[in-house]
Protein backbone atom coordinates (compact mmCIF):
# COMPACT_ATOMS: atom_id res chain seq x y z
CA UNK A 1 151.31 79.74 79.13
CA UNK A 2 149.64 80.24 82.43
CA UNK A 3 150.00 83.76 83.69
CA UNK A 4 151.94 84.31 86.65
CA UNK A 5 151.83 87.32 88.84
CA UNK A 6 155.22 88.14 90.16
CA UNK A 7 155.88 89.29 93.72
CA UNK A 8 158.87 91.92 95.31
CA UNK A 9 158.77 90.68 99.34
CA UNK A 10 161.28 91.24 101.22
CA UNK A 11 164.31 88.31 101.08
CA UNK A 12 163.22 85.32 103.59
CA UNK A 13 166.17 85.03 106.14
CA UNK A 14 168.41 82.47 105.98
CA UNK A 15 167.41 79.05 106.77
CA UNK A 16 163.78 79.73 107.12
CA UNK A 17 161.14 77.24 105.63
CA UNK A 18 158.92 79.00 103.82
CA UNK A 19 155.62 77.62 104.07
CA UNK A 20 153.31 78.14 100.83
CA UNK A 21 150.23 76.82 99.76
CA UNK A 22 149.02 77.15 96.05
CA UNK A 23 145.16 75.92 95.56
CA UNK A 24 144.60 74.23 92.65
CA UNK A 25 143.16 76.89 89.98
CA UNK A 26 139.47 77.54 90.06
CA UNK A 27 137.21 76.02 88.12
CA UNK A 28 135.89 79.41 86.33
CA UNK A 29 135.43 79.87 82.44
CA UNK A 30 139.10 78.83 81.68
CA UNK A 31 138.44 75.58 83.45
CA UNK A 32 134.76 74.90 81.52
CA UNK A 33 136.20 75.73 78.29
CA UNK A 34 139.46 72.95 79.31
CA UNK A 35 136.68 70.25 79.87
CA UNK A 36 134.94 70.62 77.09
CA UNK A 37 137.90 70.40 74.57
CA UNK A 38 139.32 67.61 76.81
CA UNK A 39 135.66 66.04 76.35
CA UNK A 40 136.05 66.37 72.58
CA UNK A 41 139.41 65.40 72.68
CA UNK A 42 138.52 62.12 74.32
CA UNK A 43 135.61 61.60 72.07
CA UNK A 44 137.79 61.91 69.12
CA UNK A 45 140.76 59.55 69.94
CA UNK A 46 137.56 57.05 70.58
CA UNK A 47 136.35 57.72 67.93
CA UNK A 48 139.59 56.36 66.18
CA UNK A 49 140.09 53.48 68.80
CA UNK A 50 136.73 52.14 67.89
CA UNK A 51 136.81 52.08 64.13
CA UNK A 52 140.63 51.83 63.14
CA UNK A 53 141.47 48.97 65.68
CA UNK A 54 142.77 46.70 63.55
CA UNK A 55 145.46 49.62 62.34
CA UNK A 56 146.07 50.48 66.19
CA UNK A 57 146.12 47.13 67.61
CA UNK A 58 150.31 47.24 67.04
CA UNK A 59 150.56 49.54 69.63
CA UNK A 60 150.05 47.21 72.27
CA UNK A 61 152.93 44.98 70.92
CA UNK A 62 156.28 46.50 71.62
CA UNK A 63 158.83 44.73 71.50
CA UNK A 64 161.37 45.46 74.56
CA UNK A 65 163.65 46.70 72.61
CA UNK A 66 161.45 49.41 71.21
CA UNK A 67 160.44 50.02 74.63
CA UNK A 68 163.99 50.61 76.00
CA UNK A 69 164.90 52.90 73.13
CA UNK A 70 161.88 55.25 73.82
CA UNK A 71 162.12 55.01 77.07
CA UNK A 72 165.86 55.94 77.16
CA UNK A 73 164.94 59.15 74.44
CA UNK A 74 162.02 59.94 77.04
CA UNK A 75 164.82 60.09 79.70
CA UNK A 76 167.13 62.21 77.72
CA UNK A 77 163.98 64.52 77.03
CA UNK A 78 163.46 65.13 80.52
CA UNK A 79 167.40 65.71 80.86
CA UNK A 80 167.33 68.17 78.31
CA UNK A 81 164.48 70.22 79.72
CA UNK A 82 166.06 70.19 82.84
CA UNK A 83 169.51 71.49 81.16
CA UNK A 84 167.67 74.01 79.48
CA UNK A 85 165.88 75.20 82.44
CA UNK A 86 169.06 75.73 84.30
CA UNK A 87 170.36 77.60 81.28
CA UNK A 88 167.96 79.97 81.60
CA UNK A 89 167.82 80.80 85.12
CA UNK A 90 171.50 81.29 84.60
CA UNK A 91 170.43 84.50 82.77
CA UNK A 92 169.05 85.74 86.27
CA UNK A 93 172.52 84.80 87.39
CA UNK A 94 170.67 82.09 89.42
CA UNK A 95 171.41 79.00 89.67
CA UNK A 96 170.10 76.17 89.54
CA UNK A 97 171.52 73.05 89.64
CA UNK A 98 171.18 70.24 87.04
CA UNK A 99 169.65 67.72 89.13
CA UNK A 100 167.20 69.97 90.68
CA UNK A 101 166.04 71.17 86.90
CA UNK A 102 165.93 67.49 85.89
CA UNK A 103 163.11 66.90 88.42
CA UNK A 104 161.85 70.05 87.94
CA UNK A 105 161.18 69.07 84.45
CA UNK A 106 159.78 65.81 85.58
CA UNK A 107 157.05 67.74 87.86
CA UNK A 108 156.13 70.07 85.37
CA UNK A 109 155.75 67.14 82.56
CA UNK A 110 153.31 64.77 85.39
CA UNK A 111 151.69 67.75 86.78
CA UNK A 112 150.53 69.37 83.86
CA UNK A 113 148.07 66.80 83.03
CA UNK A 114 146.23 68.56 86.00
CA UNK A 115 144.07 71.75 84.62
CA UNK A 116 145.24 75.17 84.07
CA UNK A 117 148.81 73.96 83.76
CA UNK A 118 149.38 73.08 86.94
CA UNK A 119 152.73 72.03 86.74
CA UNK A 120 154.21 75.10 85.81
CA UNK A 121 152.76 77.33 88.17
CA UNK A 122 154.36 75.65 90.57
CA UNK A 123 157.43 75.46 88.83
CA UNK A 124 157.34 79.34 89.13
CA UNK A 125 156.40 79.11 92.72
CA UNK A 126 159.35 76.88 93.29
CA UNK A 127 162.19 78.95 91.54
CA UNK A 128 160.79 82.03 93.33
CA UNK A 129 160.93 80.70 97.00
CA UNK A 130 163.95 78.44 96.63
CA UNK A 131 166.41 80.58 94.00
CA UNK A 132 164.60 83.84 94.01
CA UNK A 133 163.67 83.82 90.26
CA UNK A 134 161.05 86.47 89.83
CA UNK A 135 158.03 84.91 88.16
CA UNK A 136 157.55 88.05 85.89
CA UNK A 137 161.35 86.96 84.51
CA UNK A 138 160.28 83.20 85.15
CA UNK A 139 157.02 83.63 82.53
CA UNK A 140 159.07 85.55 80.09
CA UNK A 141 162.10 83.54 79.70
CA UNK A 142 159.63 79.90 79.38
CA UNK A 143 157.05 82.11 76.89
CA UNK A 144 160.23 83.47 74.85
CA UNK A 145 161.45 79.62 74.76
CA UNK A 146 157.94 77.92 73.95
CA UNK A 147 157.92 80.10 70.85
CA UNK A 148 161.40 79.23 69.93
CA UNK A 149 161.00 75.84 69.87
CA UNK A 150 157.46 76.06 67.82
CA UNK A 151 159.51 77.65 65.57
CA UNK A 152 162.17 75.08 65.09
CA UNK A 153 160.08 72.03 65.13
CA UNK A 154 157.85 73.86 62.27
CA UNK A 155 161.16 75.00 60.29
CA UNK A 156 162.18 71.46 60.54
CA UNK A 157 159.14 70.01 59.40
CA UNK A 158 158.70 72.47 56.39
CA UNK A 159 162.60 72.08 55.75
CA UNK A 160 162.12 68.44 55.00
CA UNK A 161 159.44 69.19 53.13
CA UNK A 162 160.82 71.62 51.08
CA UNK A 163 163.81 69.01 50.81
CA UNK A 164 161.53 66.57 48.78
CA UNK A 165 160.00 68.82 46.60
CA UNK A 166 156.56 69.64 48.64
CA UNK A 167 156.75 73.45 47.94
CA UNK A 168 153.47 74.08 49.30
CA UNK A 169 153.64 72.53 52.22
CA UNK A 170 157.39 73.28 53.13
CA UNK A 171 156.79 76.72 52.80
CA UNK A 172 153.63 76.86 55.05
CA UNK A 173 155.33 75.50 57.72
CA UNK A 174 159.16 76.75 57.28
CA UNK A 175 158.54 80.14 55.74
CA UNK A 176 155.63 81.29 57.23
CA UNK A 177 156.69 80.99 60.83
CA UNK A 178 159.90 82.27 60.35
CA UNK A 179 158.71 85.50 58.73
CA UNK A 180 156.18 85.59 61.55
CA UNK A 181 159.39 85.40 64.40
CA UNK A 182 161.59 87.31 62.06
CA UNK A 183 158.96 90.10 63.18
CA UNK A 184 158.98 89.35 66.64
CA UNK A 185 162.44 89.06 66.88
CA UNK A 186 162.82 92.44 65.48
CA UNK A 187 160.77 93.87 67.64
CA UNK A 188 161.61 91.91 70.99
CA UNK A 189 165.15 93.35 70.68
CA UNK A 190 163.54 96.70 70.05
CA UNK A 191 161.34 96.65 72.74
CA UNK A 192 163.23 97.94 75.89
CA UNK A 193 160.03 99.76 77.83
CA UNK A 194 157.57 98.27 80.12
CA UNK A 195 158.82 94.91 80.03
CA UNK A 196 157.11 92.28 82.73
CA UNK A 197 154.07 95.09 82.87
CA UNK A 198 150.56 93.71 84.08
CA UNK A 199 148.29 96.00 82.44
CA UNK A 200 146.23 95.07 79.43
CA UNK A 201 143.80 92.04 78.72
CA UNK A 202 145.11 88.84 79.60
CA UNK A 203 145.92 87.66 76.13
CA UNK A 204 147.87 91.08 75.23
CA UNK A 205 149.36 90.23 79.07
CA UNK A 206 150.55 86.91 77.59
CA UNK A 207 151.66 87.87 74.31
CA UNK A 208 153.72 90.71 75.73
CA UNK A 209 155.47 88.27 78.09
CA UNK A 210 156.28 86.12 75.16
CA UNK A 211 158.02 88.96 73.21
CA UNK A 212 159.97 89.73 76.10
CA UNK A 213 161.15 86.16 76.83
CA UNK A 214 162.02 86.72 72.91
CA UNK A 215 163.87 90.21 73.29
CA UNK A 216 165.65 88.78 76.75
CA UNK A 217 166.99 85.52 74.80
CA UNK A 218 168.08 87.34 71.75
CA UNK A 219 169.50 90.24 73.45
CA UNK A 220 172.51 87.14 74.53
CA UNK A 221 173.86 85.74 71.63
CA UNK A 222 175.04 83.25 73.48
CA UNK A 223 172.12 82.31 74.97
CA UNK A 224 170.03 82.53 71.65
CA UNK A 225 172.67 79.58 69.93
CA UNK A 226 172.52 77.69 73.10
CA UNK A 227 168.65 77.34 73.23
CA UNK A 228 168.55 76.65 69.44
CA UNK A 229 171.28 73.42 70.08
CA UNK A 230 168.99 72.30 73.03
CA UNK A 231 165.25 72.85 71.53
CA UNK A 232 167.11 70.73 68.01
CA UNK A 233 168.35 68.08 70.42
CA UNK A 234 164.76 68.18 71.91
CA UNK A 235 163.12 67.75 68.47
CA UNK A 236 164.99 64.99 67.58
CA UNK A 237 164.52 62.76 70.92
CA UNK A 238 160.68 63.29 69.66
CA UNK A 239 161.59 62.56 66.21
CA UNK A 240 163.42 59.68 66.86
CA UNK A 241 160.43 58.30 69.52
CA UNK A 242 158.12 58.78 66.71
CA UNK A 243 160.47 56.88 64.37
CA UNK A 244 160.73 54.02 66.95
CA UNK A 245 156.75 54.19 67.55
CA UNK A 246 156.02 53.97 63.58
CA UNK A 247 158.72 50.94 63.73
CA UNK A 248 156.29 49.19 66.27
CA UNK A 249 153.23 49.52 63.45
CA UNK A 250 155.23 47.82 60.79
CA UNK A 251 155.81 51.16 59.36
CA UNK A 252 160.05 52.22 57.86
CA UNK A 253 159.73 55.63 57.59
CA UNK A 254 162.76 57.16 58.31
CA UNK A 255 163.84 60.16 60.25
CA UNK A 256 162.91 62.55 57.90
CA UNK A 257 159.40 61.65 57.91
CA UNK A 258 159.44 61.30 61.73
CA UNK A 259 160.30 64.71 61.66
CA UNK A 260 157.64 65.88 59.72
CA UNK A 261 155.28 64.12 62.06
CA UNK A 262 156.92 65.22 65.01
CA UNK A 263 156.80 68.93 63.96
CA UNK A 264 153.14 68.95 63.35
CA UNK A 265 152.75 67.44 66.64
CA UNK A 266 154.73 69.69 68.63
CA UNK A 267 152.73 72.96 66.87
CA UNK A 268 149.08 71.29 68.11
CA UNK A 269 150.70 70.16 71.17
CA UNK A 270 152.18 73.80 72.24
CA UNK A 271 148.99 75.14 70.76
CA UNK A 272 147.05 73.29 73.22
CA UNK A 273 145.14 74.75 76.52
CA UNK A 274 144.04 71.30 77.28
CA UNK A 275 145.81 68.93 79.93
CA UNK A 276 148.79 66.75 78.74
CA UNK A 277 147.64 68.32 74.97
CA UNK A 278 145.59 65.36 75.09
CA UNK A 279 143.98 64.90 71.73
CA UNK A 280 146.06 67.69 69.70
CA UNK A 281 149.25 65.91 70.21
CA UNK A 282 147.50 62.81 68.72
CA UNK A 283 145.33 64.89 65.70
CA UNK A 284 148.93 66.82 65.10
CA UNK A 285 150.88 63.38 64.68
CA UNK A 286 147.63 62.11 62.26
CA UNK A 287 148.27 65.58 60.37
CA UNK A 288 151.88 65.24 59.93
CA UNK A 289 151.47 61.50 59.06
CA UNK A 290 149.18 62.94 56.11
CA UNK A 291 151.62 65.10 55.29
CA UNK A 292 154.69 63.13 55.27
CA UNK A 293 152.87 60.43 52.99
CA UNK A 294 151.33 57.80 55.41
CA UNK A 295 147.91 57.38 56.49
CA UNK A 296 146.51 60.04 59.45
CA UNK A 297 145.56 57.16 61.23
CA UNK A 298 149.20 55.30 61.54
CA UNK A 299 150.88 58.91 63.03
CA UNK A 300 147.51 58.89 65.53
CA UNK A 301 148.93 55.11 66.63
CA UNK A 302 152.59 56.70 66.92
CA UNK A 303 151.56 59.00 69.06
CA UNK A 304 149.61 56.98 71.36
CA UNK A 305 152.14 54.65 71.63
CA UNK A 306 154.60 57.42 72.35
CA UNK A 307 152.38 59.01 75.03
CA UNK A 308 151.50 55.36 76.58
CA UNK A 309 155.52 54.78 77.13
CA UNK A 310 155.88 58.57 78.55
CA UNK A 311 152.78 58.07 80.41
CA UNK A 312 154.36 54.69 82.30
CA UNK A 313 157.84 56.59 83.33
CA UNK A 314 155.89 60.21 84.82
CA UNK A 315 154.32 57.65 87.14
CA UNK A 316 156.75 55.75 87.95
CA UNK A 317 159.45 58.34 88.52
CA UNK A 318 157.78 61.89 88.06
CA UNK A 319 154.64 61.65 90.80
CA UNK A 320 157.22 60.46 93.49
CA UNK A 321 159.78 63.44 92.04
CA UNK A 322 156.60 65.53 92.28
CA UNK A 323 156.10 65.01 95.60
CA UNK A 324 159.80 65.08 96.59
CA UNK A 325 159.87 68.61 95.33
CA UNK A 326 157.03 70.35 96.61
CA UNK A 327 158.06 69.03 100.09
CA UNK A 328 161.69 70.04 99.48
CA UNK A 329 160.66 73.95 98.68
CA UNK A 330 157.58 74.14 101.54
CA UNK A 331 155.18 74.00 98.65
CA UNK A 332 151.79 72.30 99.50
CA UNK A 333 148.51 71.40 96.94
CA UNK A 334 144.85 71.70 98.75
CA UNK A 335 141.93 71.82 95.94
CA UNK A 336 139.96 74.57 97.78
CA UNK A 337 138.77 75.87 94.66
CA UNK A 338 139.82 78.86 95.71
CA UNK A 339 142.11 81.18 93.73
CA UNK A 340 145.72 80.91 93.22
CA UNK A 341 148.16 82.12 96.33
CA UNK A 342 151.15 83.34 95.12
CA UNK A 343 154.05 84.02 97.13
């Protein structure tokens, strides 16, 4: 997650526009090492376009029912997002209304295809200036839930596993992780001191946000079984996408297997530093597909097939909702190159 700096001004009266201008991140180390994965990334799905077309040539042939029903779990995705970032503002005792998280979520999803994820930095500018959400409590709470729902989509993968009598696997990917939160969540309720501090590297920085987001959410019971119901419910609109997406290659696999697919693509996709997770989504999906007992290349096709349909509906509806937004809360884009200007 892209660190974010938070700010203590003084409350903006009441009424006032706040102007604010965030430059489009630099393009320093961070941004060399980006293009070169997203370089490899691109060579790699080529790769697989040029000598596996016959497999992949399915993709272009859904039918419009398929379409509808992953376009309609694509909608409910970006629902749930947006119900689960209103959720956990709430823990701020800020709110945020529904709508306003929907198209939140839709911003975030188009505009982190930009570098140096874009889309939620601004997301953090935009909670700060128009609901005063710190973006210390911001990075924490999003870290704390990114981790959370790596978790579940691994202990769902691994579960199914497990289920059919792949002990290896379904403990690598259910046991492991858990054993691995089971230790942060331990400690993230333990750790009271120096919460949201700055000091440190940037990757002990990150990691200690992440911990925090993890002590904050299980500190409220409530709010720990809430974000389990809606990161499940967001697993499953993936899950059943990638079921639809396999249906499109000819391919019955089932729920169970989408899940598997789904889970591995979800831990490369969150893994990621890349835009969009371009390329890890896809090599996650061909891993699971291994996995789950299909060929690598048919969960690569899934997942292109999945991102083509997102892909259609962040232009259509989330560039316009992008724009909408950053107008709305006196946010404004120039590419100066320069660095970040954080309100």
């Amino acid at each position: 997650m892209t660190r974010l700096d938070d700010s203590t001004g003084a409350p903006e009266a009441t009424g006032a526009r706040a102007e604010r201008t965030a430059s489009l991140p630099s393009f320093g180390r961070a941004g060399v090492i980006q293009l070169v994965l997203l370089i490899a990334a691109a060579v790699f799905v080529g790769w697989i376009l040029a000598t596996r077309w016959d497999d992949l040539r399915a993709a272009a042939s859904l039918t419009p029912r398929l379409f509808i029903l992953i376009s309609l779990s694509s909608f409910l995705t970006f629902l749930v997002n947006g119900l689960e970032l209103h959720v956990l503002t709430g823990r701020f005792s800020r709110h945020v209304p529904v709508g306003d998280a929907f198209v939140l979520g839709l911003m975030v999803s188009t505009l982190n295809y930009l570098p140096m994820k874009t889309g939620t930095l601004l997301n953090g500018l935009l909670l700060k200036s128009r609901y005063n959400v710190q973006l210390a409590e911001f990075g924490a709470l999003v870290a704390g839930s990114s981790l959370i729902h790596l978790w579940a989509a691994l202990g769902l993968a691994g579960a199914v596993l497990l289920a059919r009598g792949a002990l290896a696997g379904g403990a690598l990917l259910l046991v492991t992780p858990t054993i691995v939160m089971g230790i942060a969540f331990v400690w993230g309720r333990s750790h009271t001191g120096g919460r949201f501090g700055d000091n440190g590297p940037r990757l002990v920085h990150a990691l200690g946000r992440a911990v925090d987001g993890l002590g904050m959410i299980l500190g409220d019971m409530r709010l720990l079984a809430i974000e389990l119901v809606l990161n499940v419910a967001l697993i499953a609109l993936w899950a059943a996408r990638t079921m639809w997406s396999l249906e499109a290659l000819s391919i019955d696999a089932g729920f169970d297997s989408a899940l598997v697919i789904t889970g591995l693509s979800i831990a490369a996709a969150r893994l990621s530093i890349i835009p969009g997770g371009i390329g890890f989504k896809e090599a996650g999906a061909a891993a699971g597909a291994a996995y789950a007992g299909f060929s690598a290349t048919i969960g690569l096709a899934s997942s292109i097939i999945d991102r083509a349909v997102m892909l259609i509906w962040l232009l259509v509806f989330g560039v316009p909702a992008s724009v909408w937004m950053l107008r709305r809360g006196g946010v404004t884009l120039r590419g100066s190159g320069g660095r970040n200007e954080e309100a």
